[in-house]
N, C-alpha and C. Protein backbone atom coordinates (compact mmCIF):
# COMPACT_ATOMS: atom_id res chain seq x y z
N UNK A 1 -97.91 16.60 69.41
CA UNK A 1 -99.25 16.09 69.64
C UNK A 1 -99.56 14.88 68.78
N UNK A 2 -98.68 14.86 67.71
CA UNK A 2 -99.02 13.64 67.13
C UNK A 2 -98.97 12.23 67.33
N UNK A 3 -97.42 12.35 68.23
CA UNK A 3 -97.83 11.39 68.76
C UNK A 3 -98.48 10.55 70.19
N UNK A 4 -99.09 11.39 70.70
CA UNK A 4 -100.43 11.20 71.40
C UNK A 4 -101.57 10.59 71.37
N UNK A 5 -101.92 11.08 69.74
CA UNK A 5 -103.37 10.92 69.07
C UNK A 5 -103.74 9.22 69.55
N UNK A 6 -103.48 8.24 69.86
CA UNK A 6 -103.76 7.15 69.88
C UNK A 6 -102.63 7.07 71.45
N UNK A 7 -104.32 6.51 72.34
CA UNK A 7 -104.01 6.43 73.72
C UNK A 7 -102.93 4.43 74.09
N UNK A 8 -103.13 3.94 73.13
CA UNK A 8 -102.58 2.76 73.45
C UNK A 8 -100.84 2.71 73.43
N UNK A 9 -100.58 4.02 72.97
CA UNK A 9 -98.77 4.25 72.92
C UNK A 9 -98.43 4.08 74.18
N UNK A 10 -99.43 4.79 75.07
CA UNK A 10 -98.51 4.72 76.51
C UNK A 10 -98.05 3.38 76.70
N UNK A 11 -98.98 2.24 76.57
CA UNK A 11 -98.30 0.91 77.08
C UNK A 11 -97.05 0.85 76.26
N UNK A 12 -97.01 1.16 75.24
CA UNK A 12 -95.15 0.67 74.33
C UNK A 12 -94.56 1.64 75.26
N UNK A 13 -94.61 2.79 75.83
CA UNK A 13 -93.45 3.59 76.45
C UNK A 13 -93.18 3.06 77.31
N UNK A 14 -94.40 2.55 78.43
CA UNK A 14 -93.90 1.54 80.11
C UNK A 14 -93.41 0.48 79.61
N UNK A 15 -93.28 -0.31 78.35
CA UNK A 15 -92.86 -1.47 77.88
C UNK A 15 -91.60 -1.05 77.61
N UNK A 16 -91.20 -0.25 77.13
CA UNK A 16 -89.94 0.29 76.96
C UNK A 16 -89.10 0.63 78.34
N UNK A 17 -89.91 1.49 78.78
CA UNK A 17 -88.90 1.96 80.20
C UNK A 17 -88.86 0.95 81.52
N UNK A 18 -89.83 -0.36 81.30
CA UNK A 18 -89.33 -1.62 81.67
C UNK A 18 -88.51 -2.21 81.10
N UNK A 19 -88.14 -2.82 79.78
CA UNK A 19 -87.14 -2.88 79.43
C UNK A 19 -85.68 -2.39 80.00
N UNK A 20 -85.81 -0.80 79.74
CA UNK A 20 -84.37 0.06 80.13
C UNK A 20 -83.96 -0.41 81.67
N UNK A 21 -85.32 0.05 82.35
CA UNK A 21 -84.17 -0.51 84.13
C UNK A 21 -84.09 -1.93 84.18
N UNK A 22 -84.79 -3.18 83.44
CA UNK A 22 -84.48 -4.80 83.73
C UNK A 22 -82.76 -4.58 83.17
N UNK A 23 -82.40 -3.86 82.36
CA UNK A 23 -80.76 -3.82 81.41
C UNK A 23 -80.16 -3.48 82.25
N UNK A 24 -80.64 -1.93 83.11
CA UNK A 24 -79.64 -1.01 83.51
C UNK A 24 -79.47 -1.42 85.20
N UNK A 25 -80.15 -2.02 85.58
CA UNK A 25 -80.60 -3.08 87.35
C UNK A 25 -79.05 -3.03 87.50
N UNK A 26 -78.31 -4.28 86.43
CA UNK A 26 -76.87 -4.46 87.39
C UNK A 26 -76.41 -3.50 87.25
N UNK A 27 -75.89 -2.79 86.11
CA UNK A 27 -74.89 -1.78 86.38
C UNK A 27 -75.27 -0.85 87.83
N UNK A 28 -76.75 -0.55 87.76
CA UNK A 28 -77.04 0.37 88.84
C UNK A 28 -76.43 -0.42 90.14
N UNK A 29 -76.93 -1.51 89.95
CA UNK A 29 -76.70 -2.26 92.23
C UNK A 29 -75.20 -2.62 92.01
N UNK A 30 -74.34 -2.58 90.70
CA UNK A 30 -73.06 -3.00 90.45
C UNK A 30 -71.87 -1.48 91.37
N UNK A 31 -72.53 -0.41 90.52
CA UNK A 31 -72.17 0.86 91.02
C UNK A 31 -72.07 1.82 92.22
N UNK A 32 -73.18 0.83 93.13
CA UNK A 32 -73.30 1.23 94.48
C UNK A 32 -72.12 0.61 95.25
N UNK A 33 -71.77 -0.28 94.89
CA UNK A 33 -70.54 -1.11 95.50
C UNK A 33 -69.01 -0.69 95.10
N UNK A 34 -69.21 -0.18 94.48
CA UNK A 34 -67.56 0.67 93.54
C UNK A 34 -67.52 2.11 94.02
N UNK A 35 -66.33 2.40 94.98
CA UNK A 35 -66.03 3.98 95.03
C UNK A 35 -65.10 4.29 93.98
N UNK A 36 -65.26 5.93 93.41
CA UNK A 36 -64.49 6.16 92.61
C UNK A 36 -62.82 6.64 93.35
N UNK A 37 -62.91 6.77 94.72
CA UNK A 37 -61.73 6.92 95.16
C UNK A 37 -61.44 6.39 96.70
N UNK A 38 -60.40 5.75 96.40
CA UNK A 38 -60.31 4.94 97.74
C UNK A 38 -59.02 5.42 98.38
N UNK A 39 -58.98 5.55 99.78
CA UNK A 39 -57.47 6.36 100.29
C UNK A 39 -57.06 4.95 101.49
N UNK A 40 -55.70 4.95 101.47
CA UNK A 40 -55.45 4.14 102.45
C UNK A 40 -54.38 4.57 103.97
N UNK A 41 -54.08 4.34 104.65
CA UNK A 41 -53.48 4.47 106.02
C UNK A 41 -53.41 3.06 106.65
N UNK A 42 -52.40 3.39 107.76
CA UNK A 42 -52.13 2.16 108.77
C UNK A 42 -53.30 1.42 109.35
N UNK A 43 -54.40 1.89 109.76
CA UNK A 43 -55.29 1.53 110.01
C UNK A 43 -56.56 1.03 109.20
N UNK A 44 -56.72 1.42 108.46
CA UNK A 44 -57.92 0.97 107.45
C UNK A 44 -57.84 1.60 105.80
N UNK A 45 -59.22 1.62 105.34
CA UNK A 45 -59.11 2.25 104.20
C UNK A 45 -60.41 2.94 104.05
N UNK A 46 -60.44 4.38 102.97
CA UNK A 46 -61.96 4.77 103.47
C UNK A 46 -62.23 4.96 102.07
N UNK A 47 -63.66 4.80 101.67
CA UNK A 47 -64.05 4.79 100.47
C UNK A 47 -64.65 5.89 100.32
N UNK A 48 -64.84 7.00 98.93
CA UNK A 48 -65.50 7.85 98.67
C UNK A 48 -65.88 8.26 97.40
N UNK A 49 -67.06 8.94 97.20
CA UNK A 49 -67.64 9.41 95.85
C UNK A 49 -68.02 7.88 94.92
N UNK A 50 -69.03 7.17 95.73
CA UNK A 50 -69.90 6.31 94.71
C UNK A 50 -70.77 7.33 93.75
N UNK A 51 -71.34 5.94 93.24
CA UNK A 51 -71.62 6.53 92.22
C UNK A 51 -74.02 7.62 92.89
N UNK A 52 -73.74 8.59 91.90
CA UNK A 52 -74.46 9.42 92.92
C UNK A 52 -74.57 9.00 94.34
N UNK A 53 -73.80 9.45 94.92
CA UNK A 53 -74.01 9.14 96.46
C UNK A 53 -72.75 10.20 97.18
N UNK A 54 -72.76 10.79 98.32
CA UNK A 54 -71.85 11.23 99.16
C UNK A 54 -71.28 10.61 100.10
N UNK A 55 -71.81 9.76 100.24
CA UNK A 55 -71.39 8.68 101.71
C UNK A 55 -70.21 8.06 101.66
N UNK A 56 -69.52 8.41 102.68
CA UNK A 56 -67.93 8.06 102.81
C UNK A 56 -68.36 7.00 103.85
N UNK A 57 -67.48 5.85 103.34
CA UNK A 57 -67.14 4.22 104.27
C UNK A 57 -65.71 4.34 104.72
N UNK A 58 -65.35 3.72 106.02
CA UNK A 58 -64.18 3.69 106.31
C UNK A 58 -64.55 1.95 106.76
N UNK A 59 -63.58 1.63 106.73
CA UNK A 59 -63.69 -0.27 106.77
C UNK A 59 -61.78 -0.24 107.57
N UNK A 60 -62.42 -0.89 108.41
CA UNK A 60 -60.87 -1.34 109.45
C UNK A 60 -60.42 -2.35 108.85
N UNK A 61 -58.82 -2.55 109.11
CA UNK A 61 -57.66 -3.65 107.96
C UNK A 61 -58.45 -4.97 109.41
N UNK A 62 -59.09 -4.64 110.60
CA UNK A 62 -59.17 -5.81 111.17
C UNK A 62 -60.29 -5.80 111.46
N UNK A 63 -61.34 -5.46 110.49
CA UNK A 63 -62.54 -5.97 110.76
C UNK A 63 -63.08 -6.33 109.21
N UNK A 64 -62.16 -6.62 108.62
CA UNK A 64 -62.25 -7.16 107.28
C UNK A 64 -62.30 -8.46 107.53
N UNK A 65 -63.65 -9.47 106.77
CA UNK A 65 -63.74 -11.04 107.05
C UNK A 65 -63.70 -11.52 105.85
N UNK A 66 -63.53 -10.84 104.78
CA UNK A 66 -63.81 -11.82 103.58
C UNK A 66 -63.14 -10.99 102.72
N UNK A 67 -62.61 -11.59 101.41
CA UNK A 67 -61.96 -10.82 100.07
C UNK A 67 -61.95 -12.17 99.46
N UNK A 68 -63.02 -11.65 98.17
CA UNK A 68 -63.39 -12.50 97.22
C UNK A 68 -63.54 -12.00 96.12
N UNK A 69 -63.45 -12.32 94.80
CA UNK A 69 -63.62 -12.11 93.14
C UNK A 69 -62.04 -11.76 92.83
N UNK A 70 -62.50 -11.39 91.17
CA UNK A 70 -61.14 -11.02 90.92
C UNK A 70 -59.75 -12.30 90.94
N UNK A 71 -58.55 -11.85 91.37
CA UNK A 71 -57.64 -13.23 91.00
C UNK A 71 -57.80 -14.04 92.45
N UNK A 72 -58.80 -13.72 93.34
CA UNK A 72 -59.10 -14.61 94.27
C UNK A 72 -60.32 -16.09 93.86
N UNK A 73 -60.87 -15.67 92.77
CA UNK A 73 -62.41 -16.27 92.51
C UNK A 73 -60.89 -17.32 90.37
N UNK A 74 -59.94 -16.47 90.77
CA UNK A 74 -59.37 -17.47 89.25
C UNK A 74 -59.82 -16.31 87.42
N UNK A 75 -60.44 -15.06 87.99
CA UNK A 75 -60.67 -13.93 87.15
C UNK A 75 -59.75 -12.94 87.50
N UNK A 76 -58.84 -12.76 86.65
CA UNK A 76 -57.73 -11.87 86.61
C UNK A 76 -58.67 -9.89 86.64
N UNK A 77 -59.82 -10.22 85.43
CA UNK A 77 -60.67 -8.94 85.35
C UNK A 77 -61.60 -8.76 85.88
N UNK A 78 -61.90 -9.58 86.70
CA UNK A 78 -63.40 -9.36 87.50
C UNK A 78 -62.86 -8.31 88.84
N UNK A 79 -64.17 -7.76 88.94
CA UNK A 79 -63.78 -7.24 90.12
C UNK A 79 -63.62 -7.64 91.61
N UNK A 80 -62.59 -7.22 92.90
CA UNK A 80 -62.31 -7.83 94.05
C UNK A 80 -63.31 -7.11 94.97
N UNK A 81 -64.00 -7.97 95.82
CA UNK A 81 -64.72 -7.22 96.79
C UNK A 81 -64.46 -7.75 98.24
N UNK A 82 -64.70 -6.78 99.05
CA UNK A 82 -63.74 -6.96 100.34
C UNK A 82 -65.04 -6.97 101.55
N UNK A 83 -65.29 -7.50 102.59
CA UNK A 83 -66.56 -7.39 103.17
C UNK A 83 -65.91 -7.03 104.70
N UNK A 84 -66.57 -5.91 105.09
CA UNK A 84 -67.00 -6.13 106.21
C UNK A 84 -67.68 -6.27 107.34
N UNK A 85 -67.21 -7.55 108.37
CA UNK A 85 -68.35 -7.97 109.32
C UNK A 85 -69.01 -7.12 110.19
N UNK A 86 -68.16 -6.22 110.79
CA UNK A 86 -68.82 -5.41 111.78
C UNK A 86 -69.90 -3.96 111.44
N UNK A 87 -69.59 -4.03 110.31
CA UNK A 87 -70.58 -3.06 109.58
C UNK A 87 -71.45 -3.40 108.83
N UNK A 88 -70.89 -5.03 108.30
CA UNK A 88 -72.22 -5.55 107.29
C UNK A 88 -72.09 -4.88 105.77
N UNK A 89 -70.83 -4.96 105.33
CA UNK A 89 -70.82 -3.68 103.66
C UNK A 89 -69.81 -4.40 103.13
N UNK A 90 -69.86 -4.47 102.01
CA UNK A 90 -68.93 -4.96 100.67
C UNK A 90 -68.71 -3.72 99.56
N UNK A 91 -67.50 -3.83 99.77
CA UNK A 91 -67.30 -3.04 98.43
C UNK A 91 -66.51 -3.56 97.53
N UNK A 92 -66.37 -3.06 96.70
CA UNK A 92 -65.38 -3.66 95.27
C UNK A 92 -64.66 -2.54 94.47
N UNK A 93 -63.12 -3.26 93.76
CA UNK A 93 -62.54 -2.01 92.78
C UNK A 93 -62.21 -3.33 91.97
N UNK A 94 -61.83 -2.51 91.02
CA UNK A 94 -61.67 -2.80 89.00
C UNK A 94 -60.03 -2.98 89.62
N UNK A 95 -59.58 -4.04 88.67
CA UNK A 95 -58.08 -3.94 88.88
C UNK A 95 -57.14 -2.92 87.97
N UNK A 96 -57.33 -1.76 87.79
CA UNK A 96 -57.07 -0.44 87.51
C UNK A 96 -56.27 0.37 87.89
N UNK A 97 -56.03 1.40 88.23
CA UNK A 97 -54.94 2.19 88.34
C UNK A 97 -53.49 1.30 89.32
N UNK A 98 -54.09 2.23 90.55
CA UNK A 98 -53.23 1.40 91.48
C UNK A 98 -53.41 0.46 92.69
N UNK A 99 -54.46 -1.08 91.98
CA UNK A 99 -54.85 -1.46 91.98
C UNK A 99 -53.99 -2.48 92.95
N UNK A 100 -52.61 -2.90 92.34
CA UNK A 100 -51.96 -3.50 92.77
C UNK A 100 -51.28 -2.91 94.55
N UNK A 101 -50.84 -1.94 94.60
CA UNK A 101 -50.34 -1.33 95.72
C UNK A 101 -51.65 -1.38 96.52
N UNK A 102 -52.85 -1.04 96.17
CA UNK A 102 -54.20 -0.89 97.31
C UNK A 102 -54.16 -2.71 97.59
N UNK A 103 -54.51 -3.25 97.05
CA UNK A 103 -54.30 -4.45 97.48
C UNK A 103 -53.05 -5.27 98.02
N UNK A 104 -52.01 -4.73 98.12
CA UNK A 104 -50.73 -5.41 98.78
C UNK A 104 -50.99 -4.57 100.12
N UNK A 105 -51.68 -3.41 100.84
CA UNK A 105 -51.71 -2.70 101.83
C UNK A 105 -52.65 -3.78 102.14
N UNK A 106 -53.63 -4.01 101.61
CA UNK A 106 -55.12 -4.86 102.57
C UNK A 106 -54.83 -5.74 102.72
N UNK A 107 -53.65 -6.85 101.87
CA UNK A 107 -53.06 -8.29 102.32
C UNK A 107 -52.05 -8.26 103.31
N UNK A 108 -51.05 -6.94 103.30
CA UNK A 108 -50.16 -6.92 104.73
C UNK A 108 -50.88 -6.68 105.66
N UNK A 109 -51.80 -6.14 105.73
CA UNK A 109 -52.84 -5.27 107.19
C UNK A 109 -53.75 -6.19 107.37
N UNK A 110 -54.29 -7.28 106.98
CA UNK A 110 -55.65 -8.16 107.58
C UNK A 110 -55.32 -9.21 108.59
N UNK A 111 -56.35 -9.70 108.85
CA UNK A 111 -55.24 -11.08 109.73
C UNK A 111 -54.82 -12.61 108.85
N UNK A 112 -54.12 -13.03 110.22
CA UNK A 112 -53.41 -13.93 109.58
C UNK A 112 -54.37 -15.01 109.11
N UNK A 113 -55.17 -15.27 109.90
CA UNK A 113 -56.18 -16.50 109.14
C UNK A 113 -57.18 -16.30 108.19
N UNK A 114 -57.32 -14.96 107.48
CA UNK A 114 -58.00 -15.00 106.38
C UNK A 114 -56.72 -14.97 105.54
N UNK A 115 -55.12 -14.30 105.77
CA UNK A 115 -54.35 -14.02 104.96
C UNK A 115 -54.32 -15.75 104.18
N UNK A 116 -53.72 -16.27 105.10
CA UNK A 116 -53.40 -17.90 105.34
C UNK A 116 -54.91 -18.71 103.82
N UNK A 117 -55.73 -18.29 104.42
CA UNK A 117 -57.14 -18.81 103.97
C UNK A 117 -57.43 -18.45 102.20
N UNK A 118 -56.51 -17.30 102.40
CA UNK A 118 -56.76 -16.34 100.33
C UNK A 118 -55.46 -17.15 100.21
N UNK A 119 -54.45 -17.30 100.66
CA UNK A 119 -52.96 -18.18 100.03
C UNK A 119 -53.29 -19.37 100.00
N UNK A 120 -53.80 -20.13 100.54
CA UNK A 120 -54.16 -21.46 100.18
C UNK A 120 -55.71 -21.97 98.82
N UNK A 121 -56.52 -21.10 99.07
CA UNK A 121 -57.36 -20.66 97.95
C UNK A 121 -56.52 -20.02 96.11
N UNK A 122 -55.42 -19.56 96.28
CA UNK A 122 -54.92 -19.22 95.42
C UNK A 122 -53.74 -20.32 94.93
N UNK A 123 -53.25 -21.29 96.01
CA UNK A 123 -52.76 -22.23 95.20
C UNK A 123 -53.26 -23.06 95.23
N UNK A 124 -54.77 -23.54 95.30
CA UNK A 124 -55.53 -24.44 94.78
C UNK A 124 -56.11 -24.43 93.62
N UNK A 125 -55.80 -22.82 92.85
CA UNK A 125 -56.51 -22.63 91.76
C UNK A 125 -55.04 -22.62 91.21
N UNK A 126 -54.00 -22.19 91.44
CA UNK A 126 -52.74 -22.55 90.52
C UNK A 126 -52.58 -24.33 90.31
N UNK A 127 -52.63 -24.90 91.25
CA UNK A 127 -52.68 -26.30 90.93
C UNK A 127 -53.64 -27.29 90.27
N UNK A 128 -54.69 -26.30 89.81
CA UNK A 128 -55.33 -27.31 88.55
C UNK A 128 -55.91 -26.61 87.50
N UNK A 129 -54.55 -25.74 87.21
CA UNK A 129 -54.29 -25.06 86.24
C UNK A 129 -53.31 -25.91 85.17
């Protein structure tokens, strides 16, 4: 009760717990975009267990239009996010476990003119290096 006695505290607490979500904003909209487990097959790849959330994504190897960040954007640690058009959704992974093999499946399986489009983007950033 004591610290009650003086009604003007409440504003320092909403000043505070504005504070906390302006900090915690990216990680939160960062986390919606990251599954903690991603499975792959001939056909696509399906994402599952974001963060609080149940919702499983499955994203087709040919309805993938974009793959950007990460050693596509010239950041070896940033994260890669992969979009797709027909659903309208981006997701992203940490270059982490098996990071490398999930991404050599989505570069053999996409098409050729985005493949073509990330290889020429990647030696434009080796050449003015």
């Amino acid at each position: 009760m004591l610290a009650f006695q003086k009604w003007y505290y409440v504003f320092v607490a909403l000043l505070n717990l504005v504070i906390i979500y302006l900090v915690n904003r990216f990680y939160l909209n960062s986390y919606r975009f990251f599954p903690f487990r991603i499975k792959s097959d001939e056909a696509g790849i399906t994402c599952e267990n974001f963060f609080l959330s149940k919702k499983i994504l499955r994203i087709e190897f040919a309805d993938i239009d974009g793959i950007s960040g990460g050693m596509f954007s010239g950041w070896n640690t940033r994260p890669v996010y992969i979009h797709d058009s027909k659903q309208n959704i981006s997701i992203g992974f940490f270059a982490q476990g098996e990071f490398k093999e999930l991404l050599k499946v989505i570069l053999k399986n996409i098409n050729e003119e985005l493949y073509t489009e990330l290889l020429s983007k990647m030696k434009q950033m080796s050449a003015l290096k």
